[in-house]
PDB file of N, CA and C in Angstrom:
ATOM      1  N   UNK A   1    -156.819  36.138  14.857  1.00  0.00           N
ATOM      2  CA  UNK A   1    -156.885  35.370  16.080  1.00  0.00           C
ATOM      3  C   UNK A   1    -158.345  35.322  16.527  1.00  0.00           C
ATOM      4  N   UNK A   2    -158.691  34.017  16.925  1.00  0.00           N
ATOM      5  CA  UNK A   2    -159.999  33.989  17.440  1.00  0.00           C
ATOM      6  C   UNK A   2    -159.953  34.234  18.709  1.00  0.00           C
ATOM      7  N   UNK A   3    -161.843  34.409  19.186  1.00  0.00           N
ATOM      8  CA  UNK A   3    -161.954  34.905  20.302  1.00  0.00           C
ATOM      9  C   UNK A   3    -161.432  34.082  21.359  1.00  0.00           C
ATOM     10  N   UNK A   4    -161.390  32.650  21.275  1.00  0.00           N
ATOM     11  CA  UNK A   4    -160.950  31.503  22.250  1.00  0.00           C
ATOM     12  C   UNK A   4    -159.983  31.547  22.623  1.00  0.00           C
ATOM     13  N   UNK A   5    -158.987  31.993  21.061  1.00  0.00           N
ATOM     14  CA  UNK A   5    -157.614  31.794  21.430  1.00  0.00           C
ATOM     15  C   UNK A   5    -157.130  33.011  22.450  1.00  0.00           C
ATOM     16  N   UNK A   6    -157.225  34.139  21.948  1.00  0.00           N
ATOM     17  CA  UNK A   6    -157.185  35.338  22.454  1.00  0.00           C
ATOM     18  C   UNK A   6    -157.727  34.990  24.079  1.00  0.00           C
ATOM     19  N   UNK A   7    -158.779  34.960  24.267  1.00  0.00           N
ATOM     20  CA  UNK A   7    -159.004  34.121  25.763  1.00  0.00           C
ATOM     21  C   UNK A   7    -158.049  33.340  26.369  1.00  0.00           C
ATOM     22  N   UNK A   8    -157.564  32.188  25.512  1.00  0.00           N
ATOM     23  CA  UNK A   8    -156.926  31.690  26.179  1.00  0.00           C
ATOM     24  C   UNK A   8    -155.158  32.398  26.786  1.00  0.00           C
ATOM     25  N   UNK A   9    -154.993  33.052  25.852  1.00  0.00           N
ATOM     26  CA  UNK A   9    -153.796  33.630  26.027  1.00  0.00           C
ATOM     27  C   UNK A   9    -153.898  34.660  27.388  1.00  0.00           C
ATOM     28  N   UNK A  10    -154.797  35.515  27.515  1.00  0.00           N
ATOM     29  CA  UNK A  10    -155.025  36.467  28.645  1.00  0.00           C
ATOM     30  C   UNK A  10    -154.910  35.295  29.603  1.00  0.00           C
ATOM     31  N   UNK A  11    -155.754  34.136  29.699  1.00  0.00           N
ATOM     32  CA  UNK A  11    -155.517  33.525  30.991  1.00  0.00           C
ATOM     33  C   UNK A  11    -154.254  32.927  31.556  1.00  0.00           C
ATOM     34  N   UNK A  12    -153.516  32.518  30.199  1.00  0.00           N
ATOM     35  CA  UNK A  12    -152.169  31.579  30.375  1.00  0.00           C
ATOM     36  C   UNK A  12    -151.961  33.009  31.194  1.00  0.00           C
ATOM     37  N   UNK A  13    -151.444  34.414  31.027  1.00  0.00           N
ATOM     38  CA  UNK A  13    -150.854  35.492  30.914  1.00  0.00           C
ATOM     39  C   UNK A  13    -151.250  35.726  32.479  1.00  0.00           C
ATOM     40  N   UNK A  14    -152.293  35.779  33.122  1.00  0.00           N
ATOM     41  CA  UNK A  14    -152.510  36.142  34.512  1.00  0.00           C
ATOM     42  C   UNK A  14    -152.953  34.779  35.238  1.00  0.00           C
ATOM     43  N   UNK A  15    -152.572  33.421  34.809  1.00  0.00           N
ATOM     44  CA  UNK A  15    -152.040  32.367  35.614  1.00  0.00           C
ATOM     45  C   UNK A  15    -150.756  32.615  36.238  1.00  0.00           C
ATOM     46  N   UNK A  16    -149.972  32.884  34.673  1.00  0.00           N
ATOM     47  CA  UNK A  16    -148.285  33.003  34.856  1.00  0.00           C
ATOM     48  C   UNK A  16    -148.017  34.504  36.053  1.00  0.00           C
ATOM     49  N   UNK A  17    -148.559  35.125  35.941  1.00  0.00           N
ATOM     50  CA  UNK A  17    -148.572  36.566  36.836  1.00  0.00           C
ATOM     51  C   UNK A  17    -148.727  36.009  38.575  1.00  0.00           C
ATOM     52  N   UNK A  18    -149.693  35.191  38.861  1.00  0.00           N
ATOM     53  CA  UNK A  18    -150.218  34.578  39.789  1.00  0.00           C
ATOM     54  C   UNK A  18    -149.433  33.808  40.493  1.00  0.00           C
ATOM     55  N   UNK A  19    -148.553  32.962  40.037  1.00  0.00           N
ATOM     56  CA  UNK A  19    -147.882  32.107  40.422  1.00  0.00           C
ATOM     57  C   UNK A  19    -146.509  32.857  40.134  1.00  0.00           C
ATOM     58  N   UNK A  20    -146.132  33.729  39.785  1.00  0.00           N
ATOM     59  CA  UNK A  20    -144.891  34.555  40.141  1.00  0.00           C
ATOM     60  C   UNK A  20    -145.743  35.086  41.171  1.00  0.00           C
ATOM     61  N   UNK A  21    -146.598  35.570  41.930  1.00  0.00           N
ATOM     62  CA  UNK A  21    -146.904  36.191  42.985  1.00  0.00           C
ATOM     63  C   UNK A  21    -146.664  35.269  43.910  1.00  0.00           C
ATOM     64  N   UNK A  22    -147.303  34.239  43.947  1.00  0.00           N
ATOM     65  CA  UNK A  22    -147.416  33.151  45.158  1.00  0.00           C
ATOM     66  C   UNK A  22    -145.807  32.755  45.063  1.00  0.00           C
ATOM     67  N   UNK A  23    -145.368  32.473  43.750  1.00  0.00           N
ATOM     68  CA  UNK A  23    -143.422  32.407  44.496  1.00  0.00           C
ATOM     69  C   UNK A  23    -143.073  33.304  45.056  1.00  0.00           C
ATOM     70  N   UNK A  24    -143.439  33.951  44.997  1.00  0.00           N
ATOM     71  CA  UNK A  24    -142.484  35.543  46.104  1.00  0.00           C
ATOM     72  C   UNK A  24    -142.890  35.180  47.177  1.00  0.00           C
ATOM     73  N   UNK A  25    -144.163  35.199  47.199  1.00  0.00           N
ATOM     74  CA  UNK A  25    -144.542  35.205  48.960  1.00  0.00           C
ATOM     75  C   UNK A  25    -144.364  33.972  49.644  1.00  0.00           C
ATOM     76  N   UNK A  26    -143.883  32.976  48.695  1.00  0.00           N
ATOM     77  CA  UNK A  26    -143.595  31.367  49.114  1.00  0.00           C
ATOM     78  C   UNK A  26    -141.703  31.505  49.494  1.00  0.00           C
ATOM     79  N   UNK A  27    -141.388  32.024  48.736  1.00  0.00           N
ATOM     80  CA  UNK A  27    -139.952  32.346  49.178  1.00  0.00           C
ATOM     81  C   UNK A  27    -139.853  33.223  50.472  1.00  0.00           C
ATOM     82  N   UNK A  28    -140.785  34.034  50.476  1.00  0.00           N
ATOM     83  CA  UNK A  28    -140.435  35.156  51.779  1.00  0.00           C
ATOM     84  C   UNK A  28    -140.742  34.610  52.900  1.00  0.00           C
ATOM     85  N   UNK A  29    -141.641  33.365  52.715  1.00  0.00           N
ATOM     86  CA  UNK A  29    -142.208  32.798  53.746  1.00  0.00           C
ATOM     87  C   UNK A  29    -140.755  31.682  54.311  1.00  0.00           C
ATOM     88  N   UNK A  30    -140.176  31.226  52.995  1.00  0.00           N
ATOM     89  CA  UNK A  30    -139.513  30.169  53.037  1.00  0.00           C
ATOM     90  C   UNK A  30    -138.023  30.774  53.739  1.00  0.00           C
ATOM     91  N   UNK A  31    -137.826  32.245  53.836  1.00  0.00           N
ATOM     92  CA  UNK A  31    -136.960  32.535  54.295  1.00  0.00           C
ATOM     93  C   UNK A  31    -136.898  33.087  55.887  1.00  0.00           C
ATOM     94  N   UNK A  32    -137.833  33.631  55.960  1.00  0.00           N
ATOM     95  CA  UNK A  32    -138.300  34.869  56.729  1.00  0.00           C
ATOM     96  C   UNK A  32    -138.610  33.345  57.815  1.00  0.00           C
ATOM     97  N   UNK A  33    -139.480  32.453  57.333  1.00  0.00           N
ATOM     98  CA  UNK A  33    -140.587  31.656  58.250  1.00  0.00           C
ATOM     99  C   UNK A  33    -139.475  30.959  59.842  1.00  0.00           C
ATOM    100  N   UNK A  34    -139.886  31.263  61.092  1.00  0.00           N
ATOM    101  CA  UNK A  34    -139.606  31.351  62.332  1.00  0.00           C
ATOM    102  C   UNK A  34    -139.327  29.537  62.685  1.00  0.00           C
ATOM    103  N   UNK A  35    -139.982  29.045  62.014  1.00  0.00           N
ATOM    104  CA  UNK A  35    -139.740  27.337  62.330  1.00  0.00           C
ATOM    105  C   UNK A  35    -139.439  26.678  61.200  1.00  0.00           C
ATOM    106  N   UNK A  36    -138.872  25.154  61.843  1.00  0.00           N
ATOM    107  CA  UNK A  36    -138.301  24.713  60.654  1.00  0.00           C
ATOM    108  C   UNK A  36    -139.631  23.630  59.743  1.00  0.00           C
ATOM    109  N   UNK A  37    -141.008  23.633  60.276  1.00  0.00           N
ATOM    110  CA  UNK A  37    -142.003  22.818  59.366  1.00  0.00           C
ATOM    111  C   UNK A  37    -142.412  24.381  58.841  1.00  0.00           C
ATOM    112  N   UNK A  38    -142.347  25.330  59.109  1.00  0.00           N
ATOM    113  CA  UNK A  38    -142.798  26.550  58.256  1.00  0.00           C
ATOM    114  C   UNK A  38    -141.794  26.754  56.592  1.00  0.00           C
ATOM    115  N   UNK A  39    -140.941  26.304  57.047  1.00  0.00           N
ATOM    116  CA  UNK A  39    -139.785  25.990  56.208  1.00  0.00           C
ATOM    117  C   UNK A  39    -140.192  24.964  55.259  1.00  0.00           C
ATOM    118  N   UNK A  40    -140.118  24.007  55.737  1.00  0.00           N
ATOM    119  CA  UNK A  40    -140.821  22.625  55.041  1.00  0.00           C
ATOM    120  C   UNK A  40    -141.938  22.618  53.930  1.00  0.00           C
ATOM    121  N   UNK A  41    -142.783  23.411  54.590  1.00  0.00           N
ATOM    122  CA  UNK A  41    -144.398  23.919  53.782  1.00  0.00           C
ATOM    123  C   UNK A  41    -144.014  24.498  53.211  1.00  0.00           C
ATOM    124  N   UNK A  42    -143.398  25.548  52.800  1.00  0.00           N
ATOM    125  CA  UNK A  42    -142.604  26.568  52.139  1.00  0.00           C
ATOM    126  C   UNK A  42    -142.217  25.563  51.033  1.00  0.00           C
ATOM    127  N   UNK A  43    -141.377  25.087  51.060  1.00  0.00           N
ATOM    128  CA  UNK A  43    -140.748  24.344  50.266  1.00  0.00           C
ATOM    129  C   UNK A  43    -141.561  23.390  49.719  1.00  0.00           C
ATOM    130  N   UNK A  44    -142.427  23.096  50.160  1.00  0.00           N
ATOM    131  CA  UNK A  44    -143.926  22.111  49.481  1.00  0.00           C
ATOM    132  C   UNK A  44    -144.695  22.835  48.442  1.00  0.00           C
ATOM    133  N   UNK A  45    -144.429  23.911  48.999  1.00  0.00           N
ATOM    134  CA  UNK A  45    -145.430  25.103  47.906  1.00  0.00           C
ATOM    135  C   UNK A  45    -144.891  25.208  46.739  1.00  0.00           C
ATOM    136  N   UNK A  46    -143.282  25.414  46.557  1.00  0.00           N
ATOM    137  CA  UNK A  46    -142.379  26.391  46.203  1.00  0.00           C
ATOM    138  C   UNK A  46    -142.695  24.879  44.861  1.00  0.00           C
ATOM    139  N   UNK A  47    -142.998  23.748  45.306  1.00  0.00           N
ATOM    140  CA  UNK A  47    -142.540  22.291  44.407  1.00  0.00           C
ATOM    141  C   UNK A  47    -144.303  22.306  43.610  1.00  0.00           C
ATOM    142  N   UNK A  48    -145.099  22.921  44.658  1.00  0.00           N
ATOM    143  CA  UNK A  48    -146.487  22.838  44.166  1.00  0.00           C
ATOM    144  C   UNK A  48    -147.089  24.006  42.999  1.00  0.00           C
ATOM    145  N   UNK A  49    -146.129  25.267  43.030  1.00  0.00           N
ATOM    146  CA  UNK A  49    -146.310  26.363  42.335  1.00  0.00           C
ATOM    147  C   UNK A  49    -145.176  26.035  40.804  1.00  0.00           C
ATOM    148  N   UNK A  50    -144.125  25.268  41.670  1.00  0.00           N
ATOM    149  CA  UNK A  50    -143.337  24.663  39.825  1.00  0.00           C
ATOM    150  C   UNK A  50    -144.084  24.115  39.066  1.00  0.00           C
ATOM    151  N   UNK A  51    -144.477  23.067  39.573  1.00  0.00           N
ATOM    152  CA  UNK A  51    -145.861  22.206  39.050  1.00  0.00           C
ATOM    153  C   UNK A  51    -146.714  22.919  38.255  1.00  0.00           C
ATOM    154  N   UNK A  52    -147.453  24.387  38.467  1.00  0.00           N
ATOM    155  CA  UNK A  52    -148.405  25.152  38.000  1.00  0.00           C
ATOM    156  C   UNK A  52    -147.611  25.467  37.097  1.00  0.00           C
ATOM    157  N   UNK A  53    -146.169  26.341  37.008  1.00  0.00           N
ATOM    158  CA  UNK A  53    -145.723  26.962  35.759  1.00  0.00           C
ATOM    159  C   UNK A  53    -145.196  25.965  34.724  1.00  0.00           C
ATOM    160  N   UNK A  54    -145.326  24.797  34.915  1.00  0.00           N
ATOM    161  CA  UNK A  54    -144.865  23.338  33.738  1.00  0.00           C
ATOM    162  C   UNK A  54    -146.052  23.176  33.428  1.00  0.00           C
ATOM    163  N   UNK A  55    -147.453  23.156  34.005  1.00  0.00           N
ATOM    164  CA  UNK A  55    -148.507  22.980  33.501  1.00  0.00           C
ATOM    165  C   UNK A  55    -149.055  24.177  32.407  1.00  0.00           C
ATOM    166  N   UNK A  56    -148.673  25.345  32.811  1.00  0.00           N
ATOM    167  CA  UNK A  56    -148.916  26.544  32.200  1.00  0.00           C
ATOM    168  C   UNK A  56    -148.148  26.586  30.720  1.00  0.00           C
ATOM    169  N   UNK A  57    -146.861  26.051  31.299  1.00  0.00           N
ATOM    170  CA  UNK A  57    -145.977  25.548  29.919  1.00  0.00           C
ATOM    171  C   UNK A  57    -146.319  24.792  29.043  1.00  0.00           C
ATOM    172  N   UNK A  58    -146.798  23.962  29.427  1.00  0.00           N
ATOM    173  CA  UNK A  58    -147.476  22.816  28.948  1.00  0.00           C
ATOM    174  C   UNK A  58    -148.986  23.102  27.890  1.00  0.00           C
ATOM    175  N   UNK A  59    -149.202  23.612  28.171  1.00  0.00           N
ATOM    176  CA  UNK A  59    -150.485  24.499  27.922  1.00  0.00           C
ATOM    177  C   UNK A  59    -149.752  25.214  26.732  1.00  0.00           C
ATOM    178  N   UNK A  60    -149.297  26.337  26.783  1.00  0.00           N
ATOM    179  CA  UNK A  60    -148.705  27.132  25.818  1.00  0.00           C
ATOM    180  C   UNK A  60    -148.006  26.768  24.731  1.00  0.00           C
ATOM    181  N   UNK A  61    -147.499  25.658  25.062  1.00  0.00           N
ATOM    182  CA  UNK A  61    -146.508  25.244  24.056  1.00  0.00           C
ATOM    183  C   UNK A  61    -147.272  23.800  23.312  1.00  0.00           C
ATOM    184  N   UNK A  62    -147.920  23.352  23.997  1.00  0.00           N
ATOM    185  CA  UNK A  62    -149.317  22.161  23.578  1.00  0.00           C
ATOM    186  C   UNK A  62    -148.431  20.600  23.401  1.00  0.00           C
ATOM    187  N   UNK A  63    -146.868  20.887  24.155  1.00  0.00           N
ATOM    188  CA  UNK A  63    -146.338  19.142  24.476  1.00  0.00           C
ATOM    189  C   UNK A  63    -147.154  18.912  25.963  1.00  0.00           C
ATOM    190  N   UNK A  64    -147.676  17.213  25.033  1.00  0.00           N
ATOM    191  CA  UNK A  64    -148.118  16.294  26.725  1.00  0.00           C
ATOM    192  C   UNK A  64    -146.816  16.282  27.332  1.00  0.00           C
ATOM    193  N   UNK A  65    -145.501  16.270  26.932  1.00  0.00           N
ATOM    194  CA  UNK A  65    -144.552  15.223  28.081  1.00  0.00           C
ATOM    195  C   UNK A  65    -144.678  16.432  29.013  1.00  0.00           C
ATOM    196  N   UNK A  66    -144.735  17.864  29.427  1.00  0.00           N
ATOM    197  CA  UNK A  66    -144.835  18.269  30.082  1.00  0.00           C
ATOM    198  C   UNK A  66    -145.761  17.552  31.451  1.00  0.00           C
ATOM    199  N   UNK A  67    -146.441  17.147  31.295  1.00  0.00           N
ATOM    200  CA  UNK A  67    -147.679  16.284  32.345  1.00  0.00           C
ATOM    201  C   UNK A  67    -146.620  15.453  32.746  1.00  0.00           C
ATOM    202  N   UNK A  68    -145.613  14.800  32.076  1.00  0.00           N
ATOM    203  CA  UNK A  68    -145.007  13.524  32.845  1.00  0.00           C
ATOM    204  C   UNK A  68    -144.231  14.371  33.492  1.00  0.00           C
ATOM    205  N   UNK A  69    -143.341  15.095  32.983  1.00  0.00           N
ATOM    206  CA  UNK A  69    -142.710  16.095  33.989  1.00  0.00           C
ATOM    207  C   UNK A  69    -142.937  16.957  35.292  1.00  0.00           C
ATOM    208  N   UNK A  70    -144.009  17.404  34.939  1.00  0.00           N
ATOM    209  CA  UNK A  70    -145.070  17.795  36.054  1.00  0.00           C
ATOM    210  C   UNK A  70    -145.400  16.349  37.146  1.00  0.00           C
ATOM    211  N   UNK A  71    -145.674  15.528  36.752  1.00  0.00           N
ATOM    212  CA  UNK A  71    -146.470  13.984  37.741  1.00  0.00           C
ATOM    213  C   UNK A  71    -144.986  13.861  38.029  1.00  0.00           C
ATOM    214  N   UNK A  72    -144.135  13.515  37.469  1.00  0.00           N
ATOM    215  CA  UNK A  72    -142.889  12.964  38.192  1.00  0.00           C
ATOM    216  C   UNK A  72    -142.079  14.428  39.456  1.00  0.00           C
ATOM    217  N   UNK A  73    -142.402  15.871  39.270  1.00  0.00           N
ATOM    218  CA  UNK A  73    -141.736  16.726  39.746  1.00  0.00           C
ATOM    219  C   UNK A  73    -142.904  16.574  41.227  1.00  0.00           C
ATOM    220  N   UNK A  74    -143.975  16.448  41.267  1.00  0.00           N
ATOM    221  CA  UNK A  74    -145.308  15.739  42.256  1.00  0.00           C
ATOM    222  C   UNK A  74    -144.887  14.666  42.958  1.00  0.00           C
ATOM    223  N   UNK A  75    -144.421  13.689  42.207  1.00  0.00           N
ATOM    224  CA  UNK A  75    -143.886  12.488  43.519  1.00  0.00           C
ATOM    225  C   UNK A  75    -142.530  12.923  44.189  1.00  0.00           C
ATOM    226  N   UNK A  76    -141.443  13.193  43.258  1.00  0.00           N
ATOM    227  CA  UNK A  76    -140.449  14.062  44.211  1.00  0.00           C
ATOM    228  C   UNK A  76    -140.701  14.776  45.301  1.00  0.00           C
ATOM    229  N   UNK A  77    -141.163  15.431  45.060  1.00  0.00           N
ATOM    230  CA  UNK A  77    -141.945  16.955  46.260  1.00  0.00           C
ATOM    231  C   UNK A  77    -142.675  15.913  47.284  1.00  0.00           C
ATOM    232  N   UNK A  78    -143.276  14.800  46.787  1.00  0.00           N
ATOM    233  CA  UNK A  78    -144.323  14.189  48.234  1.00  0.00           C
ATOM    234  C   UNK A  78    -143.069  13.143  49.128  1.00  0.00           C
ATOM    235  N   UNK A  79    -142.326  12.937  48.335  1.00  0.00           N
ATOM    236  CA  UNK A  79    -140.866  11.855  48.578  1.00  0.00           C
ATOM    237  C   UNK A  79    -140.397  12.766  49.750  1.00  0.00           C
ATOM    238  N   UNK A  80    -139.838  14.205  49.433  1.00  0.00           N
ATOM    239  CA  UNK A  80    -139.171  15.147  49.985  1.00  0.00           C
ATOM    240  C   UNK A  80    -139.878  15.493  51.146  1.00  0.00           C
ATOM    241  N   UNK A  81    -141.194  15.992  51.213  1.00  0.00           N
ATOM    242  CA  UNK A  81    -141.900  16.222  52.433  1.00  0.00           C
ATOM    243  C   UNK A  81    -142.049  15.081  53.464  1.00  0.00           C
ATOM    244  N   UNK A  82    -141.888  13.932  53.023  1.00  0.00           N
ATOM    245  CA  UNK A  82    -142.189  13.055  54.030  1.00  0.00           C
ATOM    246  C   UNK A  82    -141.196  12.748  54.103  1.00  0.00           C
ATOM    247  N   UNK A  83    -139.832  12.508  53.462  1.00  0.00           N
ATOM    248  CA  UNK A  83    -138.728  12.975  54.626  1.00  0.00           C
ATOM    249  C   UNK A  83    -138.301  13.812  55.622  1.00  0.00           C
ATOM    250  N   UNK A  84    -138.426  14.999  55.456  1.00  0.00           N
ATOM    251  CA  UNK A  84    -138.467  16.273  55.933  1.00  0.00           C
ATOM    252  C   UNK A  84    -139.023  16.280  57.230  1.00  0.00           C
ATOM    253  N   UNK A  85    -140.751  15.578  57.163  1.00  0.00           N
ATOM    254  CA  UNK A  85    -141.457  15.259  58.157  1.00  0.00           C
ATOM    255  C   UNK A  85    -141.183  14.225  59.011  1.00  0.00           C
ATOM    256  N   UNK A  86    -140.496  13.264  58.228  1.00  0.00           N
ATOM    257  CA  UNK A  86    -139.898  12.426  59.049  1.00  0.00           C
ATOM    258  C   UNK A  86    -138.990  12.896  60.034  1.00  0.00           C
ATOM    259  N   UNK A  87    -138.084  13.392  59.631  1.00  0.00           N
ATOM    260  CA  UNK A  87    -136.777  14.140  60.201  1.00  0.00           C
ATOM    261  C   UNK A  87    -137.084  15.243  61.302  1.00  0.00           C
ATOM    262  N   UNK A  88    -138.202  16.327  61.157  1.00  0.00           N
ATOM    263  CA  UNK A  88    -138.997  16.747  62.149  1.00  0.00           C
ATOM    264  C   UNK A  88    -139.546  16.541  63.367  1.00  0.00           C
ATOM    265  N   UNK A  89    -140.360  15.185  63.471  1.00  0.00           N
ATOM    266  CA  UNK A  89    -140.527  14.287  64.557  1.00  0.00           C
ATOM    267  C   UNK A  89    -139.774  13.737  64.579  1.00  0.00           C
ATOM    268  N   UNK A  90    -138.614  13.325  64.034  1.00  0.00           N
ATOM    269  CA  UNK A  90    -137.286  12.961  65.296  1.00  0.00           C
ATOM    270  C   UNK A  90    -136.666  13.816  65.876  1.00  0.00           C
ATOM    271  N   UNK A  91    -136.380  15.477  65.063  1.00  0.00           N
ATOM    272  CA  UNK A  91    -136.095  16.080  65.899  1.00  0.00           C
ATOM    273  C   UNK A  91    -136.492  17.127  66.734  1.00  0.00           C
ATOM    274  N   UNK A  92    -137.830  17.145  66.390  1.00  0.00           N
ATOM    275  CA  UNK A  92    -138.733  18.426  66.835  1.00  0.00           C
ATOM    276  C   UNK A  92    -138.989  19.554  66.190  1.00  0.00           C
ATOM    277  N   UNK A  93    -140.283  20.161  66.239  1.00  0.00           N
ATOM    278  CA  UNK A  93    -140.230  21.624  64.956  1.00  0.00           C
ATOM    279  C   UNK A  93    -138.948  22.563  65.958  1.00  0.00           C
ATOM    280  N   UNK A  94    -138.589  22.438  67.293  1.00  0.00           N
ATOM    281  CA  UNK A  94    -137.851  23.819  67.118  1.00  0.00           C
ATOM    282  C   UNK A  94    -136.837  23.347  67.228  1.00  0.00           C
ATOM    283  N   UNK A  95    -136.204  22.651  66.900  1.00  0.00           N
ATOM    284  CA  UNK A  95    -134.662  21.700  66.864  1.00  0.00           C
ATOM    285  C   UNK A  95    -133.855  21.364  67.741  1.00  0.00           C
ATOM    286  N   UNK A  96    -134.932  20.759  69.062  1.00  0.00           N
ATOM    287  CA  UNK A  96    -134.174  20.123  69.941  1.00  0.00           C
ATOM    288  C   UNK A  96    -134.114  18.835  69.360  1.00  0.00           C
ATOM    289  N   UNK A  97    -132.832  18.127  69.848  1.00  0.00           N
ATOM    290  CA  UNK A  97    -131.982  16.603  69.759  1.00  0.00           C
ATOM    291  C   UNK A  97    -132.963  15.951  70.668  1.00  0.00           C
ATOM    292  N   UNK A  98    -132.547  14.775  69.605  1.00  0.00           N
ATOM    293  CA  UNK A  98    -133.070  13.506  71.114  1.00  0.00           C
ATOM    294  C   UNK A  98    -131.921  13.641  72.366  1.00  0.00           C
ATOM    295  N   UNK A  99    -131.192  13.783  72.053  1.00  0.00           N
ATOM    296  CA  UNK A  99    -129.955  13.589  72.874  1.00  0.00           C
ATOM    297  C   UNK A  99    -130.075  14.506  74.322  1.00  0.00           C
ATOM    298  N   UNK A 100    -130.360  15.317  73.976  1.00  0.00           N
ATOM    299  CA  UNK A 100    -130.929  16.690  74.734  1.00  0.00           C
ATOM    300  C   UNK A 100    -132.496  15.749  75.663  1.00  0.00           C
ATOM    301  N   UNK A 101    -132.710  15.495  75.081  1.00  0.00           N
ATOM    302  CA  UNK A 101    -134.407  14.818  75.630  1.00  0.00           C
ATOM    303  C   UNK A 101    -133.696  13.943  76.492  1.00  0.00           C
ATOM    304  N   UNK A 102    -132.442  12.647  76.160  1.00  0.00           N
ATOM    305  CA  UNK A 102    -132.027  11.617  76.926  1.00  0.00           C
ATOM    306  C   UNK A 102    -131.326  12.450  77.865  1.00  0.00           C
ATOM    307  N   UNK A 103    -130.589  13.572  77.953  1.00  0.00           N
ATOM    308  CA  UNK A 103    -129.805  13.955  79.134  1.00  0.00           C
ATOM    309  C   UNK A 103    -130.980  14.543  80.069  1.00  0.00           C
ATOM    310  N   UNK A 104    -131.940  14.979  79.858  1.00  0.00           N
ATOM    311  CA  UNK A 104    -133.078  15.606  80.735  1.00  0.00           C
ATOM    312  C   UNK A 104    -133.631  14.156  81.686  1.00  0.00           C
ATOM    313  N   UNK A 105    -133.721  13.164  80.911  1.00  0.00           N
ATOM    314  CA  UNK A 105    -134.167  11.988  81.187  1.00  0.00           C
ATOM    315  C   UNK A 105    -133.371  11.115  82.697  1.00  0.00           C
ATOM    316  N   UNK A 106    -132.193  11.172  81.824  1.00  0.00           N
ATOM    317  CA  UNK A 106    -130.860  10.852  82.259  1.00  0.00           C
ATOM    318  C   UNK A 106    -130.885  11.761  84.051  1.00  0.00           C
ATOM    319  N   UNK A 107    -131.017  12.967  84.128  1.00  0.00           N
ATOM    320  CA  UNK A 107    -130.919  13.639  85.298  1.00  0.00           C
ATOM    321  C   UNK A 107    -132.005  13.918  86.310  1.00  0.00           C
ATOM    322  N   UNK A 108    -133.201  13.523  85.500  1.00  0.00           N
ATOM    323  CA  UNK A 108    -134.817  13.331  86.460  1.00  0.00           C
ATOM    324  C   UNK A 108    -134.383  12.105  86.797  1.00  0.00           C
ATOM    325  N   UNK A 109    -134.240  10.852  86.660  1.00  0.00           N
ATOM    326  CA  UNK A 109    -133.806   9.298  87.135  1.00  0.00           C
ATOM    327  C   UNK A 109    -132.372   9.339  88.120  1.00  0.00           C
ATOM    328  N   UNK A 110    -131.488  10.387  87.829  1.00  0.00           N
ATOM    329  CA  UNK A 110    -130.392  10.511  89.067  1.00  0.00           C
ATOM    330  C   UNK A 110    -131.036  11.247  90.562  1.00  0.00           C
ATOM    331  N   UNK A 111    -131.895  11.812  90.598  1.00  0.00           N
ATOM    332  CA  UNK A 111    -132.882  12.913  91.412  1.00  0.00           C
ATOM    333  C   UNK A 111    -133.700  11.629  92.087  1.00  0.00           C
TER     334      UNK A 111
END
């Protein structure tokens, strides 16, 4: 084995270490986390750190379609967050209803 390769292998080896770290703490965040866009980001990560271990795969095993897999698992995840975000500002990070907003509304205008 050459020196490159051998190089390269230690790095695949403490990429892959790295990104099992950042999933743990992306899950603990994703569970543990107090709001629901803490949640959200969580779950942005969790799509951004898959991404790294298909690339890492990708790498190791030396198929391109991994890259399409990876670019297509990237627009999903940006699809998903900006729903998510959408859904957020309609209903607020701490999950009050509009509905709740119209009855507040509703009883300052009877006053």
């Amino acid at each position: 084995m050459s020196a490159g390769a051998h190089f390269r292998e230690v790095a695949e080896l403490i990429a892959i270490g790295l990104l099992c770290m950042s999933f743990l703490v992306t899950v603990y965040r994703f569970i543990v986390g107090p709001t629901l866009p803490d949640r959200v980001l969580a779950l942005d990560l969790l799509v951004t750190v898959a991404i790294g271990f298909i690339a890492v795969i990708g790498i190791r095993t030396g198929y391109a379609l991994y890259l399409d897999i990876a670019i297509a698992l990237g627009l999903v995840g940006f699809l998903a967050t900006v729903a998510f975000a959408r859904f957020i500002l309609s209903r607020g990070p701490r999950g009050e209803s509009s509905i709740e907003e119209e009855n507040q509304l509703t009883v300052e205008k009877q006053r």
